[in-house]
N, C-alpha and C. Protein backbone atom coordinates (compact mmCIF):
# COMPACT_ATOMS: atom_id res chain seq x y z
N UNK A 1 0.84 -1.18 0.00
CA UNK A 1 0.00 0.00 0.00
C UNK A 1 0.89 1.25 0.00
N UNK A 2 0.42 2.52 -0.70
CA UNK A 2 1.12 3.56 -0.74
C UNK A 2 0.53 4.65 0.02
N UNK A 3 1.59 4.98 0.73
CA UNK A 3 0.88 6.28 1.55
C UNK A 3 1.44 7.24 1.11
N UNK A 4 0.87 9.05 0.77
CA UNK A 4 1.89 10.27 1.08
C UNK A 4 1.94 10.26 2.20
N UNK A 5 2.67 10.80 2.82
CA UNK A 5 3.55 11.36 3.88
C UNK A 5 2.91 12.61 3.79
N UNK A 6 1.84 12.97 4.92
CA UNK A 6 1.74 14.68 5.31
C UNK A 6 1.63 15.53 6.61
N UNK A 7 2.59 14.32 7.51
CA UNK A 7 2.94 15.16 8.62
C UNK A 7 4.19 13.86 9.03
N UNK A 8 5.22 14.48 10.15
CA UNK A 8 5.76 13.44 11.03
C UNK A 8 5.08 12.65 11.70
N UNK A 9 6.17 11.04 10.72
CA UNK A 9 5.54 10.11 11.73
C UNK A 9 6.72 9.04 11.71
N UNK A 10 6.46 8.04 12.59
CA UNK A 10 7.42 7.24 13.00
C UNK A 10 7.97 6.21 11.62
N UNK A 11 9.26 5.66 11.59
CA UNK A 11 9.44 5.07 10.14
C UNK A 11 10.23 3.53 10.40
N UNK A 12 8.94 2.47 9.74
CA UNK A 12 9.46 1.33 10.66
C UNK A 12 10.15 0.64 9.24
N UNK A 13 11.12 0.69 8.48
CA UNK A 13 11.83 0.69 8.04
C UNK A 13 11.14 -0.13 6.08
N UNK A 14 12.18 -0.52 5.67
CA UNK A 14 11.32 -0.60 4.37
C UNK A 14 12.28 0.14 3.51
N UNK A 15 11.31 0.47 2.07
CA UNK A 15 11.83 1.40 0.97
C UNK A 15 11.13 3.20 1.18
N UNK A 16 12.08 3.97 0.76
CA UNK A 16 11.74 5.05 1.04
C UNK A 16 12.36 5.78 -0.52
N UNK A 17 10.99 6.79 -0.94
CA UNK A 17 11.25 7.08 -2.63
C UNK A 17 11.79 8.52 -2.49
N UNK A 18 12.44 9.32 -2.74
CA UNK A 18 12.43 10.83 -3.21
C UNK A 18 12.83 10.87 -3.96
N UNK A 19 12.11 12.15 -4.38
CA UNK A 19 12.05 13.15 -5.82
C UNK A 19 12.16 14.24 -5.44
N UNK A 20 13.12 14.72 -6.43
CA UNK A 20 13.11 16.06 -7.20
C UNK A 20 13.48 16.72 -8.22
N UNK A 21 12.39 17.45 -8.21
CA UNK A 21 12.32 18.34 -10.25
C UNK A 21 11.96 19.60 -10.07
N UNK A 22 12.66 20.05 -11.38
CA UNK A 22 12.83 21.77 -11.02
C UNK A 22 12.48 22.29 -12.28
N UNK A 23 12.57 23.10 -12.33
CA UNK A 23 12.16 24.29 -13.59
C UNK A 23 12.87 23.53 -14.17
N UNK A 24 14.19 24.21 -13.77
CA UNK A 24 15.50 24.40 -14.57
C UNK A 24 15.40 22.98 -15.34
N UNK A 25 14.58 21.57 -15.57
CA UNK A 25 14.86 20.62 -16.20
C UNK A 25 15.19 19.31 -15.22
N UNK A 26 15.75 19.72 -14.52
CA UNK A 26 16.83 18.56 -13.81
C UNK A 26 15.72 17.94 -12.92
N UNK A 27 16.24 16.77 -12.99
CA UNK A 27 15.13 15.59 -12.06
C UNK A 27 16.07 14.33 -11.44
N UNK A 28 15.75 13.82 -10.49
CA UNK A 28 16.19 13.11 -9.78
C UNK A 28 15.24 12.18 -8.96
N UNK A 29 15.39 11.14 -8.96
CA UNK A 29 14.79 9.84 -8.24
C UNK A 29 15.88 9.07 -7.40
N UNK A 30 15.19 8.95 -6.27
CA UNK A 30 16.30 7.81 -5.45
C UNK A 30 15.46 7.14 -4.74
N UNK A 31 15.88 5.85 -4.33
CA UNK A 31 15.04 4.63 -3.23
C UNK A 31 16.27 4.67 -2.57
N UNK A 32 16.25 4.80 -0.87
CA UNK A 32 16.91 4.76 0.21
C UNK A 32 15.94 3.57 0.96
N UNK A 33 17.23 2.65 0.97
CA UNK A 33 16.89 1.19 1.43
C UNK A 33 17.01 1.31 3.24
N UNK A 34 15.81 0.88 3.94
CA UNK A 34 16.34 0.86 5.32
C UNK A 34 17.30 0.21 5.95
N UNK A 35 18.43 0.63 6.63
CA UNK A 35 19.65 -0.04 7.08
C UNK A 35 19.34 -0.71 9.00
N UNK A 36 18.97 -2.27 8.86
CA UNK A 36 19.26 -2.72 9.72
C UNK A 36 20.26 -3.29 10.89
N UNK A 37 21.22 -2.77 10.18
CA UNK A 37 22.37 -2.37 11.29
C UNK A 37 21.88 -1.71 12.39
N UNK A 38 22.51 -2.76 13.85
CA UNK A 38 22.01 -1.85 15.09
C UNK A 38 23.41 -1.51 15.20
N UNK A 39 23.69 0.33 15.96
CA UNK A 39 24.89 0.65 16.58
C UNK A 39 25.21 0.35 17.73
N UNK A 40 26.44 -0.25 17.60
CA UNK A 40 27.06 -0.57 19.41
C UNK A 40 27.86 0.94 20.12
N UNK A 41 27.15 0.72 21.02
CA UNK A 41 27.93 2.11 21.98
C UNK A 41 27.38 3.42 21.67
N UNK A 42 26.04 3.62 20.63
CA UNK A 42 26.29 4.48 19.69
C UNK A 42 26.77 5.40 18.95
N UNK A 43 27.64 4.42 18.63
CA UNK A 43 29.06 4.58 17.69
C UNK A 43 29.88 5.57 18.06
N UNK A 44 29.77 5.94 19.37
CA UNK A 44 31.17 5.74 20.10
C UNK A 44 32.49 4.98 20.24
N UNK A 45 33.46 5.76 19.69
CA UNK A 45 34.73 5.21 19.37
C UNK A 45 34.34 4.11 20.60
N UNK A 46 35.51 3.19 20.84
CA UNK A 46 36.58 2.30 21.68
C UNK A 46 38.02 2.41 22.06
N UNK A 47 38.28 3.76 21.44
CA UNK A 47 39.45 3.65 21.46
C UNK A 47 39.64 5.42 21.82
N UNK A 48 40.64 5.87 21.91
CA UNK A 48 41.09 7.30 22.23
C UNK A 48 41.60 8.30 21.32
N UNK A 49 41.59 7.59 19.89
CA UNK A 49 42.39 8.11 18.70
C UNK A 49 41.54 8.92 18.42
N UNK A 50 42.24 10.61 18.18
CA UNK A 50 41.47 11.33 17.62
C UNK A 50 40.90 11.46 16.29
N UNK A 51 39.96 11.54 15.48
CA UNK A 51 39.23 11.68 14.19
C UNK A 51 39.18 13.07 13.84
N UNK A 52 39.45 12.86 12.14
CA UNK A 52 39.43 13.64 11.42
C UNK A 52 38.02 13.91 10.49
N UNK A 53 37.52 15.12 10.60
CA UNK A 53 36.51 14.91 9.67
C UNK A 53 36.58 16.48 8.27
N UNK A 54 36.54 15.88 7.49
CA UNK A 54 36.85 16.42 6.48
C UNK A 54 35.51 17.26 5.83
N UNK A 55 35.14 18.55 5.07
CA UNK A 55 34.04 18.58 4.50
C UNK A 55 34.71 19.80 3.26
N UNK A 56 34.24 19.56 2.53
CA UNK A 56 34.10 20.86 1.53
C UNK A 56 32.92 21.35 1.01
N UNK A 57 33.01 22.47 0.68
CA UNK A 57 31.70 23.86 0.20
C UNK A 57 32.12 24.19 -0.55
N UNK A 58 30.92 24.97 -1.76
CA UNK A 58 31.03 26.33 -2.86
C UNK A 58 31.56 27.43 -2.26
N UNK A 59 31.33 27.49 -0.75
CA UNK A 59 31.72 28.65 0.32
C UNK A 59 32.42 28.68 1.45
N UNK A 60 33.02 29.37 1.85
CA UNK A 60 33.86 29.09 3.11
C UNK A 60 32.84 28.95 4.48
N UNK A 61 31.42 29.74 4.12
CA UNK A 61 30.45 29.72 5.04
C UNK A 61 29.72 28.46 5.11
N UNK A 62 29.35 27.08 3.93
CA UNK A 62 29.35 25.95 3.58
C UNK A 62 29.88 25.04 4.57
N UNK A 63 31.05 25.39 4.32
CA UNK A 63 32.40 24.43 5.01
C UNK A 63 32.06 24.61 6.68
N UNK A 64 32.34 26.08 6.59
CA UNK A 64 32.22 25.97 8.43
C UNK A 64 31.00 25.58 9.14
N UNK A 65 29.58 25.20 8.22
CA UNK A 65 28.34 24.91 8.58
C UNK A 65 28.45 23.76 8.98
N UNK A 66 28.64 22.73 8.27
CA UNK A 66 29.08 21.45 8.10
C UNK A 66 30.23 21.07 9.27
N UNK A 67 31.22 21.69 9.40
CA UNK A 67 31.98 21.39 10.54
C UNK A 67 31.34 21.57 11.93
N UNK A 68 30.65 22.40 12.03
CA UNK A 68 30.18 23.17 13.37
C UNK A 68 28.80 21.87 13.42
N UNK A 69 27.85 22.03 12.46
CA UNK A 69 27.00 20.75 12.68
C UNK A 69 27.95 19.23 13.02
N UNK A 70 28.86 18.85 12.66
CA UNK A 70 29.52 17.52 13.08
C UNK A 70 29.73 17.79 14.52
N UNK A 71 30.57 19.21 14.94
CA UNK A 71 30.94 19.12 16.15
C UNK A 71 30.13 19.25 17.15
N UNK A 72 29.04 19.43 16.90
CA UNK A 72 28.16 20.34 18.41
C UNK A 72 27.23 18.45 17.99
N UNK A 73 27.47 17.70 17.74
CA UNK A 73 26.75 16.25 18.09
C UNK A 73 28.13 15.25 18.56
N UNK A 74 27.20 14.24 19.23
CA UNK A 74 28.50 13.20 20.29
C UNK A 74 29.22 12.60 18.92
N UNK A 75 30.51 12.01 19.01
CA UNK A 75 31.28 12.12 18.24
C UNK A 75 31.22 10.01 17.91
N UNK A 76 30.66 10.16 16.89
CA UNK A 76 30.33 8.61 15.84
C UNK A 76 31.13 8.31 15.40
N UNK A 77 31.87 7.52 15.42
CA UNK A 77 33.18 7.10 14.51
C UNK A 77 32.42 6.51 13.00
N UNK A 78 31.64 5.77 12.76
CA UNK A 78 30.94 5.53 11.85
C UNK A 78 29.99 6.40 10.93
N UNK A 79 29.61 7.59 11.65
CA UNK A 79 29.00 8.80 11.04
C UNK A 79 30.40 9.51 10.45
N UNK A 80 31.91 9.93 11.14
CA UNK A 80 32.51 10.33 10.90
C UNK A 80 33.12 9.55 9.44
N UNK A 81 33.21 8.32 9.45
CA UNK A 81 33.39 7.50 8.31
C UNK A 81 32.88 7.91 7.20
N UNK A 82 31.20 7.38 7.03
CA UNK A 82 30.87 8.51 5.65
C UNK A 82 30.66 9.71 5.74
N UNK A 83 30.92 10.61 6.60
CA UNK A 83 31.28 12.15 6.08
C UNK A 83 32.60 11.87 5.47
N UNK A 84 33.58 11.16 5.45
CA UNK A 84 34.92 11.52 5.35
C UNK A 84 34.98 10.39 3.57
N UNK A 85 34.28 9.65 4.07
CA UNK A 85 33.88 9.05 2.49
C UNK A 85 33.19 10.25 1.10
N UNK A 86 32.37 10.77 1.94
CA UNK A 86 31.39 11.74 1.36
C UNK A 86 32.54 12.81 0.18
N UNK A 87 33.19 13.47 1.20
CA UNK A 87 34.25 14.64 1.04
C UNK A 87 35.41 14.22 0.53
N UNK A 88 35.90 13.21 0.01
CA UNK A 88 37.23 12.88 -0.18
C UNK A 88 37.53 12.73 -1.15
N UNK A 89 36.13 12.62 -1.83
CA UNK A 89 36.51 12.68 -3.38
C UNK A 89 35.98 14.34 -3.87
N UNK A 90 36.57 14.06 -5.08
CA UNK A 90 36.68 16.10 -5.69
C UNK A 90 35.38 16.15 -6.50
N UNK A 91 34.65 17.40 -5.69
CA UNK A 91 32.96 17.72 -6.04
C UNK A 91 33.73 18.51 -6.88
N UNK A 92 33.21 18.91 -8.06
CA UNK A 92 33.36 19.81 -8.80
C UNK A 92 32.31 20.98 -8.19
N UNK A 93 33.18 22.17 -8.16
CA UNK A 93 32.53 23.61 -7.76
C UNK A 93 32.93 23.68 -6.17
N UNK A 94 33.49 22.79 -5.58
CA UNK A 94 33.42 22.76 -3.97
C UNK A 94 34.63 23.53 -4.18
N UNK A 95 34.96 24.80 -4.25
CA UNK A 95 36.37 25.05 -3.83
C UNK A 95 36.65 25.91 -2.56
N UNK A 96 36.41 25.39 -1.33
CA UNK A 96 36.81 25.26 -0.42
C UNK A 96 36.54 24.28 0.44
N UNK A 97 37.68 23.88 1.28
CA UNK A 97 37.96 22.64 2.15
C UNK A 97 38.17 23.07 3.32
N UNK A 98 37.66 22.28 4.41
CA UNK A 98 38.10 22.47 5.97
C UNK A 98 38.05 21.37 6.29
N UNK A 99 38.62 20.74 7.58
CA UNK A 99 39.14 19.87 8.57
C UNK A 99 38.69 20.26 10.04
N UNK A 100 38.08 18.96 10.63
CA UNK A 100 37.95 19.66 12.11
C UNK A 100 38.73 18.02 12.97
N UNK A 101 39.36 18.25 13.77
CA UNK A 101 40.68 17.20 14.48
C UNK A 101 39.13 16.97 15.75
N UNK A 102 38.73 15.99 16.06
CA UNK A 102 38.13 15.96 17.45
C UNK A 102 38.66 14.91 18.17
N UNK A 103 38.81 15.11 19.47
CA UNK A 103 39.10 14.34 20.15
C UNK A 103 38.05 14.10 21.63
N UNK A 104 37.69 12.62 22.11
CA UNK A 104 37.07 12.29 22.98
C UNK A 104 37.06 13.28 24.08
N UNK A 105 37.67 14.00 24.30
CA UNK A 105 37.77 15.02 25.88
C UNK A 105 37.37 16.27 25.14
N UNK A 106 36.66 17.05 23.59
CA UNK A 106 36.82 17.93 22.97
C UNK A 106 37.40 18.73 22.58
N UNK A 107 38.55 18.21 22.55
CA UNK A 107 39.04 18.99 22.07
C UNK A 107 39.54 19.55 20.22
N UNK A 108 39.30 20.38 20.23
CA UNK A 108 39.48 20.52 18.60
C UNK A 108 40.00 21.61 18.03
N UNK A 109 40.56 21.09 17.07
CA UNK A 109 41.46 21.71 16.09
C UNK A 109 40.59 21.92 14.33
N UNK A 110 40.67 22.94 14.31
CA UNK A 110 39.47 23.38 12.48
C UNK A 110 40.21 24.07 11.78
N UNK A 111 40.55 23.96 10.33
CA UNK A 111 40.76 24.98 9.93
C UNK A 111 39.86 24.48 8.48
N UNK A 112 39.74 25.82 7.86
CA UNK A 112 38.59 26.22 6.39
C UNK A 112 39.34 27.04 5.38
N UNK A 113 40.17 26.25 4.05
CA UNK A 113 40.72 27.90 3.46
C UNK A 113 40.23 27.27 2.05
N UNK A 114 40.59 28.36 0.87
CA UNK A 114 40.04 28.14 -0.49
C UNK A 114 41.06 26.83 -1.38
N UNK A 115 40.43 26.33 -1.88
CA UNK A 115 41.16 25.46 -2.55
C UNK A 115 41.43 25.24 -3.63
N UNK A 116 42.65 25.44 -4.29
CA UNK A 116 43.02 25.69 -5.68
C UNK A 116 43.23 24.72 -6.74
N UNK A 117 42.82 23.53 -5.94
CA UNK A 117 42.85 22.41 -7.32
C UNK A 117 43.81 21.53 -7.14
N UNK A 118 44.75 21.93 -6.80
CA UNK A 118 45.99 21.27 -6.96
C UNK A 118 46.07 20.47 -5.34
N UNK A 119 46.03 18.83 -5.68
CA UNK A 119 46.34 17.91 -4.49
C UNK A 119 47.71 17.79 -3.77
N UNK A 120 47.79 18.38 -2.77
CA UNK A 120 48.75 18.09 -2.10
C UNK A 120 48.65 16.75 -1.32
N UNK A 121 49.92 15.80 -1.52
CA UNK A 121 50.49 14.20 -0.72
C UNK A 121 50.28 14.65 0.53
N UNK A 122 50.10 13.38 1.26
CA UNK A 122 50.13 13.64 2.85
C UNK A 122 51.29 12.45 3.28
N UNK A 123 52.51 13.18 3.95
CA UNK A 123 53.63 12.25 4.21
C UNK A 123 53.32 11.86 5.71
N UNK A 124 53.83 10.82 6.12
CA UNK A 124 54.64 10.48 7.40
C UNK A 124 55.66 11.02 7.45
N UNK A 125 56.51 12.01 8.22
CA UNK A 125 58.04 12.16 8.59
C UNK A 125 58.16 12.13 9.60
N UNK A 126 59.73 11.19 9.82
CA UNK A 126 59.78 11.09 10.58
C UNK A 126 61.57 10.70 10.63
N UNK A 127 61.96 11.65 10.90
CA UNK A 127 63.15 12.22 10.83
C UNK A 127 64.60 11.37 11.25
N UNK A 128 65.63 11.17 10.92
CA UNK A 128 66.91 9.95 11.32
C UNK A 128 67.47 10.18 12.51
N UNK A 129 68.05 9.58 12.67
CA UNK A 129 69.37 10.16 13.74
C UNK A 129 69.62 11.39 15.05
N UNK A 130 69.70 11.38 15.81
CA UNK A 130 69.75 12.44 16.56
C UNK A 130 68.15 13.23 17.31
N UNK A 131 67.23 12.87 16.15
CA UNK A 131 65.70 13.12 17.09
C UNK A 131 65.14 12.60 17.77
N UNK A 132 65.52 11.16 17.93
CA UNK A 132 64.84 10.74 19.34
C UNK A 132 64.66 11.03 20.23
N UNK A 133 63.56 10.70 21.16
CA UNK A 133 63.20 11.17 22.34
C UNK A 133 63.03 10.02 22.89
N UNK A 134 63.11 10.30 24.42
CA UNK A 134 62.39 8.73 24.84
C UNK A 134 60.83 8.80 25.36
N UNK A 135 60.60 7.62 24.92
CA UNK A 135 58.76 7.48 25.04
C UNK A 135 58.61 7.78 23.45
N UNK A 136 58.86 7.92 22.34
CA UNK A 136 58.77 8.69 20.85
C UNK A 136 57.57 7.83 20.30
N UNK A 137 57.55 6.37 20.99
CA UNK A 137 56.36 5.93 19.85
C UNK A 137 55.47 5.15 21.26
N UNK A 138 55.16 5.74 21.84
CA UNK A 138 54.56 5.87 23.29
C UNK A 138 53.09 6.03 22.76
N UNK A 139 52.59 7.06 21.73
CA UNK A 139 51.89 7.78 21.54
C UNK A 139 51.00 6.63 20.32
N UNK A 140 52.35 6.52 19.59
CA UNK A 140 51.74 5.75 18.39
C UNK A 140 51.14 4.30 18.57
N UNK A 141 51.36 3.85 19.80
CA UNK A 141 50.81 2.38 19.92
C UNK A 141 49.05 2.45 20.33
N UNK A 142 48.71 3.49 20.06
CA UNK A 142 46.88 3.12 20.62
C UNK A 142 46.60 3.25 18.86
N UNK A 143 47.69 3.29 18.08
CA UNK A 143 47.25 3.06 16.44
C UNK A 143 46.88 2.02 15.94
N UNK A 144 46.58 0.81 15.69
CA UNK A 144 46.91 -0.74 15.95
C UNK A 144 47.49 -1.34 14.86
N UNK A 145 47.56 -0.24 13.92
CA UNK A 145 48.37 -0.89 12.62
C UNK A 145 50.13 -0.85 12.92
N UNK A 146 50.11 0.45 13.98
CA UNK A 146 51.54 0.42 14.24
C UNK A 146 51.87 -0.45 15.35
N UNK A 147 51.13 -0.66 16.10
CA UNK A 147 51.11 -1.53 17.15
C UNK A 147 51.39 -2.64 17.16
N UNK A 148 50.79 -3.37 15.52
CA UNK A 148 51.34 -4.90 15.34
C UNK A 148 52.34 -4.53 14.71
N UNK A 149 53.21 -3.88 14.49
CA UNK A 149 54.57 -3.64 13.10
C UNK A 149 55.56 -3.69 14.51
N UNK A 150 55.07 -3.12 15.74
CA UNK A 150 55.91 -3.24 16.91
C UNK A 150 55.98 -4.52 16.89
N UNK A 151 55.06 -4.91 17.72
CA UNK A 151 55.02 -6.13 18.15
C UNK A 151 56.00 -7.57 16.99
N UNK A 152 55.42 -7.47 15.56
CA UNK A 152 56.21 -7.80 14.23
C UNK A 152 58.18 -7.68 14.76
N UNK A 153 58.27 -6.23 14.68
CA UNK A 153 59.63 -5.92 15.19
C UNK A 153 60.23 -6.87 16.44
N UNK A 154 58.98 -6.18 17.43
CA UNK A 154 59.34 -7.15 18.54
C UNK A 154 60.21 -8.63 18.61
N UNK A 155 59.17 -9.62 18.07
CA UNK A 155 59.55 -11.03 17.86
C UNK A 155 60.19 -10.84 17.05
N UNK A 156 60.92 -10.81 16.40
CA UNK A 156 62.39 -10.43 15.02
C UNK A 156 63.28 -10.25 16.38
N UNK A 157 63.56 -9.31 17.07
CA UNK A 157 64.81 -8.75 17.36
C UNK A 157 65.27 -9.27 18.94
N UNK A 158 63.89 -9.75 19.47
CA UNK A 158 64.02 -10.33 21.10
C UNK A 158 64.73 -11.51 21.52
N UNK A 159 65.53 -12.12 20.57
CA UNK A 159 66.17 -13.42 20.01
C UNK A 159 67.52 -13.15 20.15
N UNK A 160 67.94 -11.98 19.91
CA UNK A 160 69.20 -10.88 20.11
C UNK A 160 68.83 -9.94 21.06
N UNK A 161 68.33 -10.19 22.31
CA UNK A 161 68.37 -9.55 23.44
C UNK A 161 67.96 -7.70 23.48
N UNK A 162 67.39 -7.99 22.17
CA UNK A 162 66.79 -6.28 21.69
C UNK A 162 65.26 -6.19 22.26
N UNK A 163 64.68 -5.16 22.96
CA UNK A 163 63.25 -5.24 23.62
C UNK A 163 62.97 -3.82 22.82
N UNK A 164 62.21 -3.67 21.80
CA UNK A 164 61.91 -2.92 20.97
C UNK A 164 60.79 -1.91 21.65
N UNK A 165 59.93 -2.61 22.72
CA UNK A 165 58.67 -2.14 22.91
C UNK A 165 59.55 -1.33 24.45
N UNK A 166 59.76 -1.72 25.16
CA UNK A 166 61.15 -0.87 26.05
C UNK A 166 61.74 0.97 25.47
N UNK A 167 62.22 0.41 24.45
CA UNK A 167 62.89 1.10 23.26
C UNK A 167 61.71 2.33 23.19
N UNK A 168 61.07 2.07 22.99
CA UNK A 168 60.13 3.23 22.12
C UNK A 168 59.20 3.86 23.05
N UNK A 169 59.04 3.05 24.40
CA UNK A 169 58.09 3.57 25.63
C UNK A 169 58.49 3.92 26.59
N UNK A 170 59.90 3.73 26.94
CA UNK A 170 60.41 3.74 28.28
C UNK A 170 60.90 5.87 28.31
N UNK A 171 60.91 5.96 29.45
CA UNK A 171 60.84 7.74 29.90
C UNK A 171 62.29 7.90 30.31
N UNK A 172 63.07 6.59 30.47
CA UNK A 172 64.48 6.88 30.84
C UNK A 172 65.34 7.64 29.70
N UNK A 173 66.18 8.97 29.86
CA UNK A 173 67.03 9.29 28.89
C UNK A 173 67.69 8.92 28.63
N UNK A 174 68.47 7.56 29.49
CA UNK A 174 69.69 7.20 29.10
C UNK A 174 69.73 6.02 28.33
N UNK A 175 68.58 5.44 28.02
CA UNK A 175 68.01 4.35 27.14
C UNK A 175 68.66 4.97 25.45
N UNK A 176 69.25 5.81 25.50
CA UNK A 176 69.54 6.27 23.71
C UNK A 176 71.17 6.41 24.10
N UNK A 177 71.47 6.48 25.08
CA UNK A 177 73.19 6.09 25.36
C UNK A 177 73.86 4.80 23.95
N UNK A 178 73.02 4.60 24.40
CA UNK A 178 73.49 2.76 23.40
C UNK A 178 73.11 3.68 22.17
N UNK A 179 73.72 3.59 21.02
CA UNK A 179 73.91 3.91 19.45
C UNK A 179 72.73 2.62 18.91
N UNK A 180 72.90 1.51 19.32
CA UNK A 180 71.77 0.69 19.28
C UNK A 180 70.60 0.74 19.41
N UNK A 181 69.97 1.37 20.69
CA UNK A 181 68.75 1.89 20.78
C UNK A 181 68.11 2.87 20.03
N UNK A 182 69.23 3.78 19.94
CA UNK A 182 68.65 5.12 19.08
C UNK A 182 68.43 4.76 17.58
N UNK A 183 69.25 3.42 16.72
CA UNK A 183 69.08 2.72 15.24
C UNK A 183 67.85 2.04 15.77
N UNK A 184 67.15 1.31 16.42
CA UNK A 184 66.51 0.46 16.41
C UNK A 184 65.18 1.31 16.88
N UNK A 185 65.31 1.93 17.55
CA UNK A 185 64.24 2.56 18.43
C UNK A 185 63.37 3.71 16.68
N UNK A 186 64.34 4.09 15.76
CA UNK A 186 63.98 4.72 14.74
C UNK A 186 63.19 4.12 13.66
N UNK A 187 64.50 3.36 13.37
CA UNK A 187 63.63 2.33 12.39
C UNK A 187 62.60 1.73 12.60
N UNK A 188 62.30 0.96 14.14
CA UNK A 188 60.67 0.67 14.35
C UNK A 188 59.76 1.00 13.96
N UNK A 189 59.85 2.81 14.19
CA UNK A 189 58.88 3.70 14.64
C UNK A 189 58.73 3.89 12.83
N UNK A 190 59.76 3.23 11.92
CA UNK A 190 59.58 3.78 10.50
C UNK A 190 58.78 3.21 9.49
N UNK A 191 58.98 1.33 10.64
CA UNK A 191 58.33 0.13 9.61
C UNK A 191 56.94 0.09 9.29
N UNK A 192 56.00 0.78 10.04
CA UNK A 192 54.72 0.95 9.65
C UNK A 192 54.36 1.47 8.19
């Protein structure tokens, strides 16, 4: 049976049709299939890693709409997913881009500027010799891709009395005394 729709009402899932047509010619049809996926936690991370959410606009006022709506709601790792799916590929006419950094305690980092077309690479650096710190990949183990490349490292080098995970977490300064620690403690942090 077909109903219009002419006030709010509750939507117990199914096919759902919209349309739209305009003067100007242009028309559009879509069926939005109901998604029975239930959210766990609601979709609240598990983890502490901060998320990036990406958006672009025709306007710089666009962009910051869109950021400010993501941020002022609890933070979805799975909502954040397809926004970041959404934006990542190049809308034609969107020329401006912003970024908002959130993190579980709120804290955040935004910025919004015009965008000229041209893709800039996004590197890892992470610099040789002489920059170590101790604790340096302290930070990077709630990553879990780097976390198993440790662990990977780990079993390789613990055979030769090398403790890699020591190496990269420990707060002692004098742990980079050894010329050993400071080669090994680098390269770890590189194999990801």
């Amino acid at each position: 049976m077909l109903q219009v729709v002419t006030e709010k009402c509750a939507f117990n899932g199914g096919l759902v049709a919209v349309n739209s047509f305009s003067l100007a010619g242009s028309g559009v049809h879509l069926l939005l299939r109901w998604n029975d996926k239930v959210k766990v936690n609601n979709g609240a991370p598990t983890d502490r890693i901060p998320r990036l959410m990406i958006a672009s606009g025709r306007t710089e006022e666009a962009v910051d709409y869109i950021l400010k709506e993501l941020e002022s709601k609890p933070l979805d790792a799975e909502f954040v997913q397809l926004i970041q799916d959404l934006h990542s590929t190049d809308i034609p006419g969107h020329t401006y881009r912003g970024y908002s950094v959130i993190t579980q305690d709120d804290k955040r980092l935004r910025s919004v500027k015009h965008y000229q077309g041209s893709k800039r690479p996004v590197w890892y650096v992470f610099t040789g010799m002489g920059s170590q710190w101790t604790g340096m990949g302290k930070a990077f183990l709630s990553i879990p891709i780097f976390a198993a490349a440790i662990d990977k490292c780990q079993r390789a080098l613990q055979p030769y009395g090398v403790d890699v995970h020591h190496i990269i977490t420990t707060d002692d300064p004098t742990v980079f005394d050894n010329i050993l620690n400071c080669f090994v403690g680098i390269a770890a942090c590189q194999v990801p």
